[in-house]
N, C-alpha and C. Protein backbone atom coordinates (compact mmCIF):
# COMPACT_ATOMS: atom_id res chain seq x y z
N UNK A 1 106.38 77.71 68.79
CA UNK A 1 106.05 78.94 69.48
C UNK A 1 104.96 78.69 70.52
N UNK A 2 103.80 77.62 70.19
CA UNK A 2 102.99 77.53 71.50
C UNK A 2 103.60 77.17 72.23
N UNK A 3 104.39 76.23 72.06
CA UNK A 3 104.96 75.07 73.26
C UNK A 3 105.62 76.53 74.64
N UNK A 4 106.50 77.52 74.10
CA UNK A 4 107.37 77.86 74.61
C UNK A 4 105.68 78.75 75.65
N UNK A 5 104.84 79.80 75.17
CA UNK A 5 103.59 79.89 75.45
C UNK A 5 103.45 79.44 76.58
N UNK A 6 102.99 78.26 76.57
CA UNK A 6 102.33 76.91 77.32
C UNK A 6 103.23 77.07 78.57
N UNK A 7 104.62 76.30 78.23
CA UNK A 7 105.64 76.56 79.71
C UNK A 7 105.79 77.67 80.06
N UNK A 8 106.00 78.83 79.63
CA UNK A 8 106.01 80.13 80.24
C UNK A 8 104.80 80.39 81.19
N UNK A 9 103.57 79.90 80.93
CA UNK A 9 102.39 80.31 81.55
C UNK A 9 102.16 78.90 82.92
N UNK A 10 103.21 78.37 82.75
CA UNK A 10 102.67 77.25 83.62
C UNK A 10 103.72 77.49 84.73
N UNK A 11 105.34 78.07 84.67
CA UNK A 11 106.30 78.84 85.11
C UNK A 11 105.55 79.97 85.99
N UNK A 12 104.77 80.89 85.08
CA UNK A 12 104.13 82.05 85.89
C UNK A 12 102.81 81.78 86.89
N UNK A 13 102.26 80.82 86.66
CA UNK A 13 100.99 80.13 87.26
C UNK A 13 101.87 79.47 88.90
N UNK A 14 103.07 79.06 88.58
CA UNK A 14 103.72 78.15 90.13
C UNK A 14 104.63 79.21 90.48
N UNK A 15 104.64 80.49 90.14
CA UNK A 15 105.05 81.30 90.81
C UNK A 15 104.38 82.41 91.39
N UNK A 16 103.07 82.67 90.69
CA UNK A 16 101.75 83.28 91.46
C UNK A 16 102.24 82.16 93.10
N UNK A 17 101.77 80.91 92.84
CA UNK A 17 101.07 80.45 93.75
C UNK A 17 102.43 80.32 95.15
N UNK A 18 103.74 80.14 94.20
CA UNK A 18 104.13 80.32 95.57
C UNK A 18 104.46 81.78 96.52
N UNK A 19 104.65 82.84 95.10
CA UNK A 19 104.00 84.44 95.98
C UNK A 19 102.81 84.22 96.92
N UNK A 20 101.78 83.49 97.01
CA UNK A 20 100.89 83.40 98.09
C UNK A 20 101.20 82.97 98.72
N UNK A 21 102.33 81.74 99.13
CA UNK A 21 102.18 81.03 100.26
C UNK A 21 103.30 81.87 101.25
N UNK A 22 104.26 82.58 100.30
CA UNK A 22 105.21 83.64 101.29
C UNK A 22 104.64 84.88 101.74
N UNK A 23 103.32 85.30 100.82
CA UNK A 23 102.66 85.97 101.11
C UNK A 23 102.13 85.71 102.88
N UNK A 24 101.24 84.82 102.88
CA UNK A 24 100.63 84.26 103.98
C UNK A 24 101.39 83.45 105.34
N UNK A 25 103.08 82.79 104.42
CA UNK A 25 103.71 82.62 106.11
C UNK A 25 104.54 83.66 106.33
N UNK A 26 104.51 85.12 105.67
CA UNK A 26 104.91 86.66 106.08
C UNK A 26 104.35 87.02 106.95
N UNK A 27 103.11 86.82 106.91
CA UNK A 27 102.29 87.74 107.79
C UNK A 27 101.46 87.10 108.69
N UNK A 28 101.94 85.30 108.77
CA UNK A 28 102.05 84.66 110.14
C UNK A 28 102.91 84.81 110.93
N UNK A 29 104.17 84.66 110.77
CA UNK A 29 105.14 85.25 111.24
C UNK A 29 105.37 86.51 111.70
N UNK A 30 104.61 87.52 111.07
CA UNK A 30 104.90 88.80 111.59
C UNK A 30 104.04 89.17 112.84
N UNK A 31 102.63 88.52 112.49
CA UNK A 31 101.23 87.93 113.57
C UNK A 31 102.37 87.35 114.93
N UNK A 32 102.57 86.59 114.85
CA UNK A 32 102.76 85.38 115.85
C UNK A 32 104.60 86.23 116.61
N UNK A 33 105.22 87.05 115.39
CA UNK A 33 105.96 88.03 116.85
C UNK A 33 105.82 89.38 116.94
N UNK A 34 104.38 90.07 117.06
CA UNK A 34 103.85 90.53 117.61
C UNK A 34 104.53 92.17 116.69
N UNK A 35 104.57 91.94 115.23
CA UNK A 35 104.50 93.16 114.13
C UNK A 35 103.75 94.29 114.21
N UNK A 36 102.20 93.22 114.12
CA UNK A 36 101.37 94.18 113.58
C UNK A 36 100.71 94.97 114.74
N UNK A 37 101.91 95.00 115.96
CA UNK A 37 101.20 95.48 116.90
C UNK A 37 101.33 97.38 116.68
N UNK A 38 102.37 97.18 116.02
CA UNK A 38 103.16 98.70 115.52
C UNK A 38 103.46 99.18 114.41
N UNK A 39 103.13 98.33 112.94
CA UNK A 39 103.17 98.45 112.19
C UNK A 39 102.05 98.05 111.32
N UNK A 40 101.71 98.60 110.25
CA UNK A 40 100.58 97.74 109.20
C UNK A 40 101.08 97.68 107.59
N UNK A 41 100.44 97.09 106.64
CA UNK A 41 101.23 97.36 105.52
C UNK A 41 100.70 98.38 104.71
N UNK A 42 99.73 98.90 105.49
CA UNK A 42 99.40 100.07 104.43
C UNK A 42 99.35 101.90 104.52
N UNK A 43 99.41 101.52 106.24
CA UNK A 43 99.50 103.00 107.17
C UNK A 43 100.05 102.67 108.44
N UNK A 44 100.24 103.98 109.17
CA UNK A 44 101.39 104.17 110.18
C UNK A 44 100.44 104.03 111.08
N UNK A 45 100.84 103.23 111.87
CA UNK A 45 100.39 102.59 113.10
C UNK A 45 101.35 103.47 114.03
N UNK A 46 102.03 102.94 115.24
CA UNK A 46 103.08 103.61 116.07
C UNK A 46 104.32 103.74 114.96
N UNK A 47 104.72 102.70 114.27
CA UNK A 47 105.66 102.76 113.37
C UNK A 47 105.13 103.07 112.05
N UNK A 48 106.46 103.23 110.78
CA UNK A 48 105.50 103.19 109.58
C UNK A 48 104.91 101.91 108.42
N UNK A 49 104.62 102.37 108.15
CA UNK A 49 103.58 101.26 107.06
C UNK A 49 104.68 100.59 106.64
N UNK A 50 104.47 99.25 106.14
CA UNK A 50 105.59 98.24 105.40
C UNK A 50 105.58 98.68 104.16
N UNK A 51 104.60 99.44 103.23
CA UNK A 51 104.97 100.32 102.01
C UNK A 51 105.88 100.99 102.06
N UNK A 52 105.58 101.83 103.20
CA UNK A 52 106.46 103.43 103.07
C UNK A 52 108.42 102.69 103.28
N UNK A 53 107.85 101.50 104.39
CA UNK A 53 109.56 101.04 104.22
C UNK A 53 110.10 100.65 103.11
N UNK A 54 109.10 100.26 102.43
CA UNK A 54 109.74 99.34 100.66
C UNK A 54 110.26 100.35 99.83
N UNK A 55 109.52 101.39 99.82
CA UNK A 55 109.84 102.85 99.34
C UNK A 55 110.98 103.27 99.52
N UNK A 56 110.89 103.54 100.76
CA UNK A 56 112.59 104.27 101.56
C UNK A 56 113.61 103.42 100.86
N UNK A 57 113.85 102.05 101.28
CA UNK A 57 114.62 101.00 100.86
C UNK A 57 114.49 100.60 99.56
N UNK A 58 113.75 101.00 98.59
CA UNK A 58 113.85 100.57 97.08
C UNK A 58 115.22 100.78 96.41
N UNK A 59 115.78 99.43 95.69
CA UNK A 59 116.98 99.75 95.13
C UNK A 59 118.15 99.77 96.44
N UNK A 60 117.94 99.82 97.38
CA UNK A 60 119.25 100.02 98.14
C UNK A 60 119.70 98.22 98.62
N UNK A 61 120.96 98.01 97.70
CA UNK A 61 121.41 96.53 98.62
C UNK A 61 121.31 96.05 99.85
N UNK A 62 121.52 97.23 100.04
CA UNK A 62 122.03 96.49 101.65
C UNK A 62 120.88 96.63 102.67
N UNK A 63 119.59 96.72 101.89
CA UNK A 63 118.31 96.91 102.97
C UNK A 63 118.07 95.79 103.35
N UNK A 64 118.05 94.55 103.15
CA UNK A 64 118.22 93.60 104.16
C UNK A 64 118.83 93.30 105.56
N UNK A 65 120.31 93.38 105.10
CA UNK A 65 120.86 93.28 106.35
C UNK A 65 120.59 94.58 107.72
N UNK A 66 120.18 95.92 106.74
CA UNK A 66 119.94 96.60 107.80
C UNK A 66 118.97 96.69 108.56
N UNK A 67 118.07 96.09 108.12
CA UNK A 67 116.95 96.05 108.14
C UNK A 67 116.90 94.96 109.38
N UNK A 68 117.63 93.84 109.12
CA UNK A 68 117.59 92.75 109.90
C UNK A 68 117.99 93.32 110.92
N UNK A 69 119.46 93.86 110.97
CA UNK A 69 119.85 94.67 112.14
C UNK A 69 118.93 95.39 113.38
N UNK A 70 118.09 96.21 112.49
CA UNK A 70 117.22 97.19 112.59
C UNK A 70 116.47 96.40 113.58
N UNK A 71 115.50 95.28 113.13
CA UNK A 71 114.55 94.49 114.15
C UNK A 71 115.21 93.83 114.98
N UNK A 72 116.53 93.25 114.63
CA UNK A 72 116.94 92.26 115.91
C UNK A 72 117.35 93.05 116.77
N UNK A 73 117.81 94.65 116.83
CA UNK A 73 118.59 95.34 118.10
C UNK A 73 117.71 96.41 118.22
N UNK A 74 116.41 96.68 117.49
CA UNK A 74 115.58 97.93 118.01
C UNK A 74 116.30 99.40 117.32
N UNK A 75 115.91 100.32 117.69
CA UNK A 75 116.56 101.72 117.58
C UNK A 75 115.30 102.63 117.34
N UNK A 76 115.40 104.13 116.97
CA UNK A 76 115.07 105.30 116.50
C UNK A 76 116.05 105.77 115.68
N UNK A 77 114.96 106.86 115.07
CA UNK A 77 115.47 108.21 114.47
C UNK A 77 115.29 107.83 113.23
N UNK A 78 115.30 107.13 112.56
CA UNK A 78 114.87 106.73 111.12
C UNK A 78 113.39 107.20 111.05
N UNK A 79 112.66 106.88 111.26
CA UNK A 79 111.11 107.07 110.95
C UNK A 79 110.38 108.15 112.25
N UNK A 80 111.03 108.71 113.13
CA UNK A 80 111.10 109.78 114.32
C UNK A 80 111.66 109.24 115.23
N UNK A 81 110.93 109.65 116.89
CA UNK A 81 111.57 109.34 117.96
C UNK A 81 111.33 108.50 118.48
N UNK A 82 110.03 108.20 118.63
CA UNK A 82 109.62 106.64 118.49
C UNK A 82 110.45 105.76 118.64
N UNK A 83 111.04 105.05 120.11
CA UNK A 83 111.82 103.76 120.13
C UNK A 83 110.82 102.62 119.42
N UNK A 84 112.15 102.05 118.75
CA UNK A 84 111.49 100.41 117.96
C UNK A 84 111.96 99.49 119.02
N UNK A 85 111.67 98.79 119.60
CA UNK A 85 111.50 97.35 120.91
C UNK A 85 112.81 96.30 119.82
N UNK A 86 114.14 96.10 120.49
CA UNK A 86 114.32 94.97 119.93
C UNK A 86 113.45 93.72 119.67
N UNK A 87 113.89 93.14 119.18
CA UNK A 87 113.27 91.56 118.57
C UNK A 87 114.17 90.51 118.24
N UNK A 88 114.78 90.30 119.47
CA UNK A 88 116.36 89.88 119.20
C UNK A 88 115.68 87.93 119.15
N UNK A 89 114.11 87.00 119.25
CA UNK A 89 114.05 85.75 119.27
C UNK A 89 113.61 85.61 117.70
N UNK A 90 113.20 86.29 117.22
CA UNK A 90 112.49 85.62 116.09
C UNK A 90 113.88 85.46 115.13
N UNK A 91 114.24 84.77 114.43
CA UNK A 91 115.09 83.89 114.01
C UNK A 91 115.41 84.21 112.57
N UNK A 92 116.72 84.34 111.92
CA UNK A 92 116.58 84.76 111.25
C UNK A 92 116.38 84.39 109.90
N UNK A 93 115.90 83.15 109.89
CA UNK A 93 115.20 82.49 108.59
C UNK A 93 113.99 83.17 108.45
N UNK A 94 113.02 83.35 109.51
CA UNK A 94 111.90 83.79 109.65
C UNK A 94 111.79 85.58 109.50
N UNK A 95 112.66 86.13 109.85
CA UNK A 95 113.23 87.49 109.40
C UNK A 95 113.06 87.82 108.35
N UNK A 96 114.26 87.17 107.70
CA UNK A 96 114.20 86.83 106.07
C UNK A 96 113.02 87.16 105.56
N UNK A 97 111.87 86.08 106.05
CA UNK A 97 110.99 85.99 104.81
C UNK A 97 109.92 87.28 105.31
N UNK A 98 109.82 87.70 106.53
CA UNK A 98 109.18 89.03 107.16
C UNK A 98 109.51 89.98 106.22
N UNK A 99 110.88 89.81 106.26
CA UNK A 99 111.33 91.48 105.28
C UNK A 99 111.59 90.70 103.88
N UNK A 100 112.08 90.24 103.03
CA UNK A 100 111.42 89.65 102.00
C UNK A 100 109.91 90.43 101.58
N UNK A 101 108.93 90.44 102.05
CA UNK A 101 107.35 90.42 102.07
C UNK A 101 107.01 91.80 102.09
N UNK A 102 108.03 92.60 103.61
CA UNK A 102 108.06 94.39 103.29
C UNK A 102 108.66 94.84 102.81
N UNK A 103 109.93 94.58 101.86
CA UNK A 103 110.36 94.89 101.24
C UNK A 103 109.80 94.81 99.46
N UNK A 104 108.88 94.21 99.46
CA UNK A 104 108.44 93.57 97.78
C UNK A 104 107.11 94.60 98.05
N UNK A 105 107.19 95.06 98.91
CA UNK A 105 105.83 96.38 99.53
C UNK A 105 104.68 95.77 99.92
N UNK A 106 104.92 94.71 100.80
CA UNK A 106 103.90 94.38 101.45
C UNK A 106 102.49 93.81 100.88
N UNK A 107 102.65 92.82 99.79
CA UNK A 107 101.31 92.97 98.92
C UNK A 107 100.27 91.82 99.78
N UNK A 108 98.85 92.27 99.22
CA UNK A 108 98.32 91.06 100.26
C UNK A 108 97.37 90.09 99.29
N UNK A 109 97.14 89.14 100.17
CA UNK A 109 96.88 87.93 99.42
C UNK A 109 95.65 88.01 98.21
């Protein structure tokens, strides 16, 4: 029974640590294409908070891909009138792990 203990806590210890490092290249990535110019993760900037999106999208499958959609071609009317600016370079490995990060509600390091 320790043994199992022991690996379980050493399992949860290398998965803290790699939640930080997606933590931190989330929100380089989101830095470096120009996110947090309109968004924040905790309140509504021009857009809304990366909470309030985790919220909306909790439980729904297909919030990824729309989501991806969503940033690579821009739009309104979801969150008001407010046009969202496509973001058709940032790539979508790097996407991924952007929304990955607002979707898990944005936690910070």
């Amino acid at each position: 029974m320790k043994r199992i203990f022991v690996i379980g806590a050493c399992v949860f210890s290398v998965g803290q640590v790699q939640a930080q490092v997606d933590i931190a290249t989330a929100q380089g990535i989101a830095s470096k294409n120009m996110c947090f110019s309109c968004h924040a993760a905790d309140h509504k900037v021009v857009g809304p908070a990366y909470r309030d999106v985790a919220e909306k999208y909790k439980g729904n499958p297909n919030a990824m891909a729309m989501l991806m959609k969503k940033v690579k071609n821009g739009g309104s009317g979801v969150w008001g009138t407010v046009q969202m600016p496509p973001n058709p370079g940032i790539s979508d490995t790097d996407l991924k792990v952007v929304l990955t990060w607002v979707l898990a509600g944005a936690p910070k390091q």
